[in-house]
C-alpha atoms as a PDB file:
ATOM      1  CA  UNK A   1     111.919 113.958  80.893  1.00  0.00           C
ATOM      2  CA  UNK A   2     114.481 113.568  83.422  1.00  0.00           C
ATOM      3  CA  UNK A   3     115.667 109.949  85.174  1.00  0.00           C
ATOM      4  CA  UNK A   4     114.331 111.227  88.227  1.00  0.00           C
ATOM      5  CA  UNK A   5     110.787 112.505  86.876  1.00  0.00           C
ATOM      6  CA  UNK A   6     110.584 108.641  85.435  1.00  0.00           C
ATOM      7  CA  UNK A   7     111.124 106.777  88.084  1.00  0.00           C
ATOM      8  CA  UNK A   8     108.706 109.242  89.904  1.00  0.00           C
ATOM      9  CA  UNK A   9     106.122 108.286  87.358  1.00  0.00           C
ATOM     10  CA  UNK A  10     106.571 104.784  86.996  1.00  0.00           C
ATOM     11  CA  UNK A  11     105.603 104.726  91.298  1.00  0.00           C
ATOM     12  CA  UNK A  12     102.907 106.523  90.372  1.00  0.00           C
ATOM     13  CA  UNK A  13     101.729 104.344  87.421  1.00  0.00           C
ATOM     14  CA  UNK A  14     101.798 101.532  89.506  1.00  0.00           C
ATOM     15  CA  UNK A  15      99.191 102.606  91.500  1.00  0.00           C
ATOM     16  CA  UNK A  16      96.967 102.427  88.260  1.00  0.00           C
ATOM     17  CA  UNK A  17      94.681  99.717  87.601  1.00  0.00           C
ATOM     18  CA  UNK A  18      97.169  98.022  85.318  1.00  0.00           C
ATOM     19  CA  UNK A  19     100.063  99.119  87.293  1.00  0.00           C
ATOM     20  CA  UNK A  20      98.956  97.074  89.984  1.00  0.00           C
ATOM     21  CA  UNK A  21      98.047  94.232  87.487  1.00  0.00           C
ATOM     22  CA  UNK A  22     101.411  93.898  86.286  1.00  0.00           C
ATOM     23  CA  UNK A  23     102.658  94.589  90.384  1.00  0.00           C
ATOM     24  CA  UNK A  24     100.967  90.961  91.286  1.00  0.00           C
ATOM     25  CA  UNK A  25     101.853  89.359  88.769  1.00  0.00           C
ATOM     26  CA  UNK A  26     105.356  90.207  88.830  1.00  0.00           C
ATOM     27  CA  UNK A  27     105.782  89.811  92.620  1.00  0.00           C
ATOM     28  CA  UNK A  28     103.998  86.395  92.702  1.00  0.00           C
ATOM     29  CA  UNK A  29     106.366  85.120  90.200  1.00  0.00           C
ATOM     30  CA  UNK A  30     109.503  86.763  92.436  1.00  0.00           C
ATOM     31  CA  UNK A  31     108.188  85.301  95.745  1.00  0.00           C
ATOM     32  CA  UNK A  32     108.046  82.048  93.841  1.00  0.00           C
ATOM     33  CA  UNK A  33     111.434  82.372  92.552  1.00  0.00           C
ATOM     34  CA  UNK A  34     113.657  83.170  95.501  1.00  0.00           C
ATOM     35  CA  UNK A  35     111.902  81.592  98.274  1.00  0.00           C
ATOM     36  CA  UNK A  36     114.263  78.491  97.694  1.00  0.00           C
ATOM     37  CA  UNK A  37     117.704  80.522  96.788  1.00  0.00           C
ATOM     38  CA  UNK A  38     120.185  80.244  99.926  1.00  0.00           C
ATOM     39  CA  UNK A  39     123.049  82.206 100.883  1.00  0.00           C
ATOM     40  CA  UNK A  40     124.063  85.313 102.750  1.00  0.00           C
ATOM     41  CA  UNK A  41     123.801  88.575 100.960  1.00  0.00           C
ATOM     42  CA  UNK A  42     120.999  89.943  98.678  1.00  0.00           C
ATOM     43  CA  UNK A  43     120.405  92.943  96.924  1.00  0.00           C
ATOM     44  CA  UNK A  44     117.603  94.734  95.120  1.00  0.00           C
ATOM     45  CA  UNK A  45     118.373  97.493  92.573  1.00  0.00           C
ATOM     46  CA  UNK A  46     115.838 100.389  92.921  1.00  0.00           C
ATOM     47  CA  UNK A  47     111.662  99.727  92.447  1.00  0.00           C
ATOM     48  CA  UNK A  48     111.128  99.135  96.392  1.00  0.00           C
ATOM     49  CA  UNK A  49     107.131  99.419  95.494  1.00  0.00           C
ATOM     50  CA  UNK A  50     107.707  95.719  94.352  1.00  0.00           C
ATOM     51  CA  UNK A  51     109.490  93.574  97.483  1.00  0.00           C
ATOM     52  CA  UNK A  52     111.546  91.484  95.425  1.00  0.00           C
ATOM     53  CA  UNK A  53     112.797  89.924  98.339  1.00  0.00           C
ATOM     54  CA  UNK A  54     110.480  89.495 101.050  1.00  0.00           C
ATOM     55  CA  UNK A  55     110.126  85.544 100.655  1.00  0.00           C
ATOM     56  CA  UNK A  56     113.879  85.490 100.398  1.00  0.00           C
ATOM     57  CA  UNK A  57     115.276  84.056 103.463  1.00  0.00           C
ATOM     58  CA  UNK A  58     119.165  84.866 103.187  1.00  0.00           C
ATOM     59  CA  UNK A  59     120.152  86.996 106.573  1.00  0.00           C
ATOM     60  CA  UNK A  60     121.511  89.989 105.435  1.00  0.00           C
ATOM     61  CA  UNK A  61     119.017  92.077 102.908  1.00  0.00           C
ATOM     62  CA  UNK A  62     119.144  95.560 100.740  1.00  0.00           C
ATOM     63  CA  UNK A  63     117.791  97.857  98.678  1.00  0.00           C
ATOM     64  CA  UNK A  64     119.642 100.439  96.700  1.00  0.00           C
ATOM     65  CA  UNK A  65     118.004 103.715  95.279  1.00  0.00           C
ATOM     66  CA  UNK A  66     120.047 105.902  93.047  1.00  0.00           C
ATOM     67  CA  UNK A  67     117.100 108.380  93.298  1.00  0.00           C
ATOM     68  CA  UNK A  68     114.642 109.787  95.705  1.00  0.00           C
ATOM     69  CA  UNK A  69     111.883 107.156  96.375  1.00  0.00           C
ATOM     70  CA  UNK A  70     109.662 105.072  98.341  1.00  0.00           C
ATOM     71  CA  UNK A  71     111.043 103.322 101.497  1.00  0.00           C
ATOM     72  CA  UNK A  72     109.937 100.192 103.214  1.00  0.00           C
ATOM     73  CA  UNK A  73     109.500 100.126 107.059  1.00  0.00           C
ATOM     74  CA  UNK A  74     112.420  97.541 108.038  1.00  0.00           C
ATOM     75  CA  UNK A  75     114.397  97.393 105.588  1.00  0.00           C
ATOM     76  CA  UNK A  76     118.179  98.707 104.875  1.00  0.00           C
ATOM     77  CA  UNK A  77     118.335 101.605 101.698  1.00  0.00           C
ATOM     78  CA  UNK A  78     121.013 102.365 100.277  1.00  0.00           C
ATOM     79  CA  UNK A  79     122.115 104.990  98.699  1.00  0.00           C
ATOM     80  CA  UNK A  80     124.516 104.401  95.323  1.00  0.00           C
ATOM     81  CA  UNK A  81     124.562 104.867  91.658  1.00  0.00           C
ATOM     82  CA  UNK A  82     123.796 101.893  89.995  1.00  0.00           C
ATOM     83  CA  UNK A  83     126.907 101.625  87.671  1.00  0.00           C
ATOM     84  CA  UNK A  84     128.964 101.784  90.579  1.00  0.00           C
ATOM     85  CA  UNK A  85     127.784  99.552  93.232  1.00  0.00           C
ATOM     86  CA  UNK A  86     129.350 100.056  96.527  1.00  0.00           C
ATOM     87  CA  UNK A  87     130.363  96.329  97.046  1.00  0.00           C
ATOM     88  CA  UNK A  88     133.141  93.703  96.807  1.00  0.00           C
ATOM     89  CA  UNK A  89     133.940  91.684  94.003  1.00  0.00           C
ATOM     90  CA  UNK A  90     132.576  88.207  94.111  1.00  0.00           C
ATOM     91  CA  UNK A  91     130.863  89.400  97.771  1.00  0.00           C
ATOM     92  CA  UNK A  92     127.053  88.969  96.786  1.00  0.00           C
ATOM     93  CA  UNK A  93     124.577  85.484  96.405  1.00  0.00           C
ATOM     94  CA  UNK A  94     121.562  87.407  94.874  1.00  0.00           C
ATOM     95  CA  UNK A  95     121.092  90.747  92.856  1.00  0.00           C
ATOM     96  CA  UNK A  96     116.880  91.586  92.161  1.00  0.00           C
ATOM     97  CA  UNK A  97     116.992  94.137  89.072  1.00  0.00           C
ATOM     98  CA  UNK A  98     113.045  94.524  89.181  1.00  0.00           C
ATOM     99  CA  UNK A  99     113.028  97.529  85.737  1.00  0.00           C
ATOM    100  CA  UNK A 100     116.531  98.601  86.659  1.00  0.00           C
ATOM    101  CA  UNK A 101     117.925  98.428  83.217  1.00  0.00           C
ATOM    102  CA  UNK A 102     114.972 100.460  82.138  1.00  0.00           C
ATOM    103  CA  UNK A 103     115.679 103.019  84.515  1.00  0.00           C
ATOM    104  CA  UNK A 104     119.233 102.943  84.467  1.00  0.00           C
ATOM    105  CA  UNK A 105     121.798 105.857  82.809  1.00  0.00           C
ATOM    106  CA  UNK A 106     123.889 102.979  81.156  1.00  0.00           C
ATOM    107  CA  UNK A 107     122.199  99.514  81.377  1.00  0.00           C
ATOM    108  CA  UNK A 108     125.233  97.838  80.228  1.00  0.00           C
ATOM    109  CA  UNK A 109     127.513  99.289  83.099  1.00  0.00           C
ATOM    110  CA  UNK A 110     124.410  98.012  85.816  1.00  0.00           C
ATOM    111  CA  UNK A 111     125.059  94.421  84.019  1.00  0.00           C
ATOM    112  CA  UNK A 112     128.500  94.362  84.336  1.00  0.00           C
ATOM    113  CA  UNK A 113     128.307  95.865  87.735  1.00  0.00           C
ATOM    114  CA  UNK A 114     126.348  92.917  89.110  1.00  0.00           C
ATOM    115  CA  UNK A 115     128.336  90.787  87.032  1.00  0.00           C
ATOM    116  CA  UNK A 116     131.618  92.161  89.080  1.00  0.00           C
ATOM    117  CA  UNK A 117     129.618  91.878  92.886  1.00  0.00           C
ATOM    118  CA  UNK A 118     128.359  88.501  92.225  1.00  0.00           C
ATOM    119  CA  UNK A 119     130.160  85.376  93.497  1.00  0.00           C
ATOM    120  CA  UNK A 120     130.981  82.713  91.255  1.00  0.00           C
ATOM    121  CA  UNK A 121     126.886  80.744  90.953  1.00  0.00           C
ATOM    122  CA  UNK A 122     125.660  83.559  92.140  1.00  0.00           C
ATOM    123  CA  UNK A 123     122.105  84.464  90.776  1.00  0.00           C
ATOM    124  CA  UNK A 124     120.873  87.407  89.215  1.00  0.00           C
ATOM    125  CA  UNK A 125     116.725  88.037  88.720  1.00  0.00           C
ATOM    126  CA  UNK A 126     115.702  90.755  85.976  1.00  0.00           C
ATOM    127  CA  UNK A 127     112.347  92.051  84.981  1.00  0.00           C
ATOM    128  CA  UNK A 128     111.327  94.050  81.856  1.00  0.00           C
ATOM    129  CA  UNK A 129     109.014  95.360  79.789  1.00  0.00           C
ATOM    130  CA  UNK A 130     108.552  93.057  76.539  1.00  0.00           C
ATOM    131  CA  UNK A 131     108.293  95.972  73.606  1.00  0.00           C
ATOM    132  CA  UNK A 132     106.765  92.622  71.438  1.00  0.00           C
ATOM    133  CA  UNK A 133     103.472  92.717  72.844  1.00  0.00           C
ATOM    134  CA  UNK A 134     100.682  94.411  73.239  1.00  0.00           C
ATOM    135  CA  UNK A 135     101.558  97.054  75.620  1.00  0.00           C
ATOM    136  CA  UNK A 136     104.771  97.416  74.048  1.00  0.00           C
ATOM    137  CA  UNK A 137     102.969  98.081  70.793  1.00  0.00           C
ATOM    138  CA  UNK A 138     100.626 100.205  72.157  1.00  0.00           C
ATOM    139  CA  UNK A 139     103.382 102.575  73.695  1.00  0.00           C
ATOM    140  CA  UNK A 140     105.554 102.628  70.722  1.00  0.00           C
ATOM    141  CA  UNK A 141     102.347 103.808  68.732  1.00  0.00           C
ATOM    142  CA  UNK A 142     101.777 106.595  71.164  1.00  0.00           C
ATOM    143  CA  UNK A 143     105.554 108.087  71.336  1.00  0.00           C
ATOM    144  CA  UNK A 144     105.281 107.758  67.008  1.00  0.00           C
ATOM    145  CA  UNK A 145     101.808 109.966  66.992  1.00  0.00           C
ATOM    146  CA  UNK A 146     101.913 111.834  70.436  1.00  0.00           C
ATOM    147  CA  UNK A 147     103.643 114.885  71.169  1.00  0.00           C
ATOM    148  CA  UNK A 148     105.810 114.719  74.132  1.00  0.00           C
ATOM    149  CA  UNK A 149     103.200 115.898  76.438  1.00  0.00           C
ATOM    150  CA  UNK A 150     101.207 113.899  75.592  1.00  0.00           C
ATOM    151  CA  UNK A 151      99.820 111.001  78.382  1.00  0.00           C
ATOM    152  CA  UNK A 152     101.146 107.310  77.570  1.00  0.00           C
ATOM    153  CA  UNK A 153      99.543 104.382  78.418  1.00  0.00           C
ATOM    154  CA  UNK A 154     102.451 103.404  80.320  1.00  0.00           C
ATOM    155  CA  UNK A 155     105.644 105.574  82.072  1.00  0.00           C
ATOM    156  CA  UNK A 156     108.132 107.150  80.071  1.00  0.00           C
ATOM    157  CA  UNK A 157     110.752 104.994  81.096  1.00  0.00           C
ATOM    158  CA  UNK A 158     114.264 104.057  79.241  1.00  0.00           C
ATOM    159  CA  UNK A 159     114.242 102.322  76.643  1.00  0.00           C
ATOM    160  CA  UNK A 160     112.708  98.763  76.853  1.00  0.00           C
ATOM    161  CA  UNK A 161     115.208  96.079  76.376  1.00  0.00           C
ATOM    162  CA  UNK A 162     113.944  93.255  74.386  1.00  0.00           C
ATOM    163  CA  UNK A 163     114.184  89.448  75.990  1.00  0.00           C
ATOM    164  CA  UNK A 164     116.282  87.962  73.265  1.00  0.00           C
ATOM    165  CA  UNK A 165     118.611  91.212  73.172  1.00  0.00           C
ATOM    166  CA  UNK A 166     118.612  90.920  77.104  1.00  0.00           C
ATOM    167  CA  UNK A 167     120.382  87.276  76.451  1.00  0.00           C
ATOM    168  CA  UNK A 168     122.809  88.474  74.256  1.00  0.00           C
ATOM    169  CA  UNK A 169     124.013  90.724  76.961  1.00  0.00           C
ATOM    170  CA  UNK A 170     123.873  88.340  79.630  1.00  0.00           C
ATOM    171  CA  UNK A 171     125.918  85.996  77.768  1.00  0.00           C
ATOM    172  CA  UNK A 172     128.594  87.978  76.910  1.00  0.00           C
ATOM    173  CA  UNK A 173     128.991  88.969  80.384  1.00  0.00           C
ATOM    174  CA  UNK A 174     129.085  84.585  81.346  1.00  0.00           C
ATOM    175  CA  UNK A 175     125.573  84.532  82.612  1.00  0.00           C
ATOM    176  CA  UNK A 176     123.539  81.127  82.030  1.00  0.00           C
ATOM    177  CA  UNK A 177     120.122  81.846  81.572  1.00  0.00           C
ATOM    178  CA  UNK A 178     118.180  79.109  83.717  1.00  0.00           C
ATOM    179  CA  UNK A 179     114.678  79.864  84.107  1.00  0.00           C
ATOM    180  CA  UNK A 180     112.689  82.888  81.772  1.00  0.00           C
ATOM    181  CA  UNK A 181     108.532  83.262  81.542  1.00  0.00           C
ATOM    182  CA  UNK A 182     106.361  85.699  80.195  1.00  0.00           C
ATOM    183  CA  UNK A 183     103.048  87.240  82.106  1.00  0.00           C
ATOM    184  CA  UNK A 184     100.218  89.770  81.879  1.00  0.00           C
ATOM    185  CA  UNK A 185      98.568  89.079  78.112  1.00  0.00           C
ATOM    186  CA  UNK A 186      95.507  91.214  79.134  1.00  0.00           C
ATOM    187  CA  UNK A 187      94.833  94.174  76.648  1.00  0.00           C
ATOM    188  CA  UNK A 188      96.477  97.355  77.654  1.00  0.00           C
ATOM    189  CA  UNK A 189      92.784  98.351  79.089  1.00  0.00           C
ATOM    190  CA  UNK A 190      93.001 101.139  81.727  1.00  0.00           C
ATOM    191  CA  UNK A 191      89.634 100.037  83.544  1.00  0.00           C
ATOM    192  CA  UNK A 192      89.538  97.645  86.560  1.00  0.00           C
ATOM    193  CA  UNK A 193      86.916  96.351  85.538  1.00  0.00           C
ATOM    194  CA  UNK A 194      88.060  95.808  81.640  1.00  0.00           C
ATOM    195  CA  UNK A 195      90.782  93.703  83.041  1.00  0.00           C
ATOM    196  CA  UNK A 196      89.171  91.650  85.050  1.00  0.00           C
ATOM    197  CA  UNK A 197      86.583  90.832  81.808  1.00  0.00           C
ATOM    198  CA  UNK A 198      89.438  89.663  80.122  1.00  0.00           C
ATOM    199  CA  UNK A 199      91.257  87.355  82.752  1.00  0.00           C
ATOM    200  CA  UNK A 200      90.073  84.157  81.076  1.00  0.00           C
ATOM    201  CA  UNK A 201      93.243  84.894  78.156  1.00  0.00           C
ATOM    202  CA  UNK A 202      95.882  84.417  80.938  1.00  0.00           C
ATOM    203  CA  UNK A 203      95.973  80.935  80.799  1.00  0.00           C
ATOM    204  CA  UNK A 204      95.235  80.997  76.706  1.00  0.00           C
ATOM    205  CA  UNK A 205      98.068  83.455  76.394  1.00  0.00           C
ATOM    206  CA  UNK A 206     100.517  81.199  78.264  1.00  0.00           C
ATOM    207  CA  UNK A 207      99.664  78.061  75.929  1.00  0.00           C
ATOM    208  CA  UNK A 208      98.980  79.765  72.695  1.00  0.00           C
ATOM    209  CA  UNK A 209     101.566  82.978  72.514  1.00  0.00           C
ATOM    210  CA  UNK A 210     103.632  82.355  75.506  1.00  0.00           C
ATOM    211  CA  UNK A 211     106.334  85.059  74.392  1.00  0.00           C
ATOM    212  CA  UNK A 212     104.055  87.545  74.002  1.00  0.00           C
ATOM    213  CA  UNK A 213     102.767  88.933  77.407  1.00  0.00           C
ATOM    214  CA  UNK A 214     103.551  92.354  78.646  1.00  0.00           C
ATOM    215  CA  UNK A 215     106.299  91.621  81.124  1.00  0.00           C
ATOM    216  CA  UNK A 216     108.803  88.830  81.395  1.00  0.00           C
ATOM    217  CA  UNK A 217     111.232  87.567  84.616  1.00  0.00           C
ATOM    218  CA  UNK A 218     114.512  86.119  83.760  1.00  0.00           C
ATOM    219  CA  UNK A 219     116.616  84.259  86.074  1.00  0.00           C
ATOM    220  CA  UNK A 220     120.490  83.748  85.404  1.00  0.00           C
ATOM    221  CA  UNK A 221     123.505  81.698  87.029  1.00  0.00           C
ATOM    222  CA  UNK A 222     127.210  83.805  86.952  1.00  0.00           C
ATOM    223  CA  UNK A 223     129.275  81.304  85.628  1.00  0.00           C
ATOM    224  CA  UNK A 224     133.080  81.473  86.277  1.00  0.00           C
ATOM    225  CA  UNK A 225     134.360  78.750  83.341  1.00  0.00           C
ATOM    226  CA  UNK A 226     138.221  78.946  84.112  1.00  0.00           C
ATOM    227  CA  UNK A 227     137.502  77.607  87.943  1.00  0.00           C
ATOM    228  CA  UNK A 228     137.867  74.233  85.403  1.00  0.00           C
ATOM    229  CA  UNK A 229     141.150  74.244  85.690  1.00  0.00           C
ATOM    230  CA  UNK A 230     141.519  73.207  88.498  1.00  0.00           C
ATOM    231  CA  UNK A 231     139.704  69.937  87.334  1.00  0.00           C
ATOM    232  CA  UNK A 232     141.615  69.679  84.672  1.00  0.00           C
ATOM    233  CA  UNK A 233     145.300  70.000  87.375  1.00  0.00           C
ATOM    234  CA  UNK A 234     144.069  67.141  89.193  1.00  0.00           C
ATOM    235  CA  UNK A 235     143.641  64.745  86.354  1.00  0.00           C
ATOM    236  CA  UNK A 236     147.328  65.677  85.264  1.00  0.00           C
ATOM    237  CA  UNK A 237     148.487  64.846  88.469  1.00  0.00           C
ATOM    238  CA  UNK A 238     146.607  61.726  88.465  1.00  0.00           C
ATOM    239  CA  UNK A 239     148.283  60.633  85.239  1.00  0.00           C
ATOM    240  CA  UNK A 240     152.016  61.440  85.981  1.00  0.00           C
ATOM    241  CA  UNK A 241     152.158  59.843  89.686  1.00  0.00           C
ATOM    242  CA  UNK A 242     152.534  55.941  87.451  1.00  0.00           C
ATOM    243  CA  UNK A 243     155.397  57.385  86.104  1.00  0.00           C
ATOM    244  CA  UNK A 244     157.458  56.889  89.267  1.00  0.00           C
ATOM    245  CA  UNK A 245     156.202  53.190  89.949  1.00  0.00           C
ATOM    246  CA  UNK A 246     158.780  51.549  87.350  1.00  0.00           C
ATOM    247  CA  UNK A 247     161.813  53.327  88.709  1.00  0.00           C
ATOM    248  CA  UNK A 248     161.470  52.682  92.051  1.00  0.00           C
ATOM    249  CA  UNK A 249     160.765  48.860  91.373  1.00  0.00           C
ATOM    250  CA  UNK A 250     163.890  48.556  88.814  1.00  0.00           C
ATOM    251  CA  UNK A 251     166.174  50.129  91.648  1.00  0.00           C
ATOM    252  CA  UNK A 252     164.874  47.407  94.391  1.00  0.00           C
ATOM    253  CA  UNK A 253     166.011  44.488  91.584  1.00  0.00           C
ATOM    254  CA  UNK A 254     169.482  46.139  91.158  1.00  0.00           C
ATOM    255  CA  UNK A 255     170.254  46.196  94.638  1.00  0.00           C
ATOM    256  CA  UNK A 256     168.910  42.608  95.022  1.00  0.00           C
ATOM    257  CA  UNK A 257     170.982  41.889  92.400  1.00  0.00           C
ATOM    258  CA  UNK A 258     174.339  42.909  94.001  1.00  0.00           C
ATOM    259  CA  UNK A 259     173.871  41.370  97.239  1.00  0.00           C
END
């Protein structure tokens, strides 16, 4: 299947009872999330069926689509590959990757793409598929037994990109990772109705097996560690200015002195 054909299935997924399961819950968490972030330029990579930044209030907005897709009335689209993002270094306050990696040619050149176009403390918001759940399980079984025709429960998409693996990468790019939850522990039903019968193991799920839901949201801070130095400049000027006391002080006594 072709990158195109995925992300073409993955709109159309949504639309499925669970599809639009996992849609609330993920935008619910993403309202909550950047409601509060300030600054001046945001960005959302690609999935404009979720509005990753609606409750955002920062003045100037996009989304980019490396693909053909859905557009939303009001709102800027723009047209760029992913791994190449048409923007200044150190330019952006907020990047929204809502399944980018998944749907991505080269997840790790998207990383260090937003890496490059975020300022220093600049945020960047990721959601994923968690392959260690449920879901997960249940579409691994399916590509092992199915042929490739064969209907999955959910889109072929990329690969999914496990949480903990996802903080490797992030860290080795100088992301702090400040805020990371886990959602949807409903069985992978395909009936409405099924999922609603099992909403009481939301809040179980959350106590019991928090790391386990179908989806998670990760938050991280781009963290520029040399900007120390400049800390670190002060405090040596700090410590050589006594240096220059004494000699100024022995001079006054000599010339005392002589008169």
């Amino acid at each position: 299947m072709t990158r195109d054909a995925a992300i073409v299935e993955l709109a159309d997924w949504l639309q499925t009872p669970p599809g639009r399961y996992l849609l609330d819950w993920e935008q619910q968490r993403l309202d909550a999330a950047v409601v509060d972030l300030f600054g001046f330029h945001a960005l959302q990579l690609g999935l404009p069926e979720l509005e990753a930044l609606r409750a955002n209030r920062m003045p100037h907005r996009w989304l980019a689509q490396d693909a053909l897709g859905q557009q939303i009335a009001g709102t800027t689209v723009l047209r760029c590959d992913f791994d190449a993002l048409p923007f200044e270094s150190n330019s952006l306050d907020l990047i929204m990757l809502p399944h980018a990696l998944e749907l991505s040619r080269d997840p790790h050149q998207t990383l260090r793409e937003v890496e490059r176009v975020l300022r220093p403390e600049g945020r960047v918001v990721i959601n994923g598929f968690n392959p260690a759940s449920l879901w997960g399980l249940r579409q691994n079984l399916g590509r092992l037994t199915g042929g490739p025709r064969r209907p999955l429960f959910m889109p072929r998409t990329g690969e999914f990109i496990g949480y903990w693996r996802l903080r490797d990468w992030l860290r080795l790019l100088g992301f702090e990772v400040e805020a990371a939850q886990f959602g949807a522990y409903r069985p992978p039903l395909k009936s409405e109705r099924w999922l609603e019968r099992w909403s009481w193991i939301e809040r179980i799920g959350s106590r019991w097996w928090p790391v386990l839901g179908a989806v998670y949201f990760v938050m991280a801070t781009k963290k520029v560690h040399g900007m120390r130095l400049v800390g670190l400049a002060k405090r040596s000027k700090r410590a050589a200015a006594p240096q220059t006391a004494p000699a100024v002080a022995t001079q006054h006594r000599q010339t005392t002195t002589h008169r």
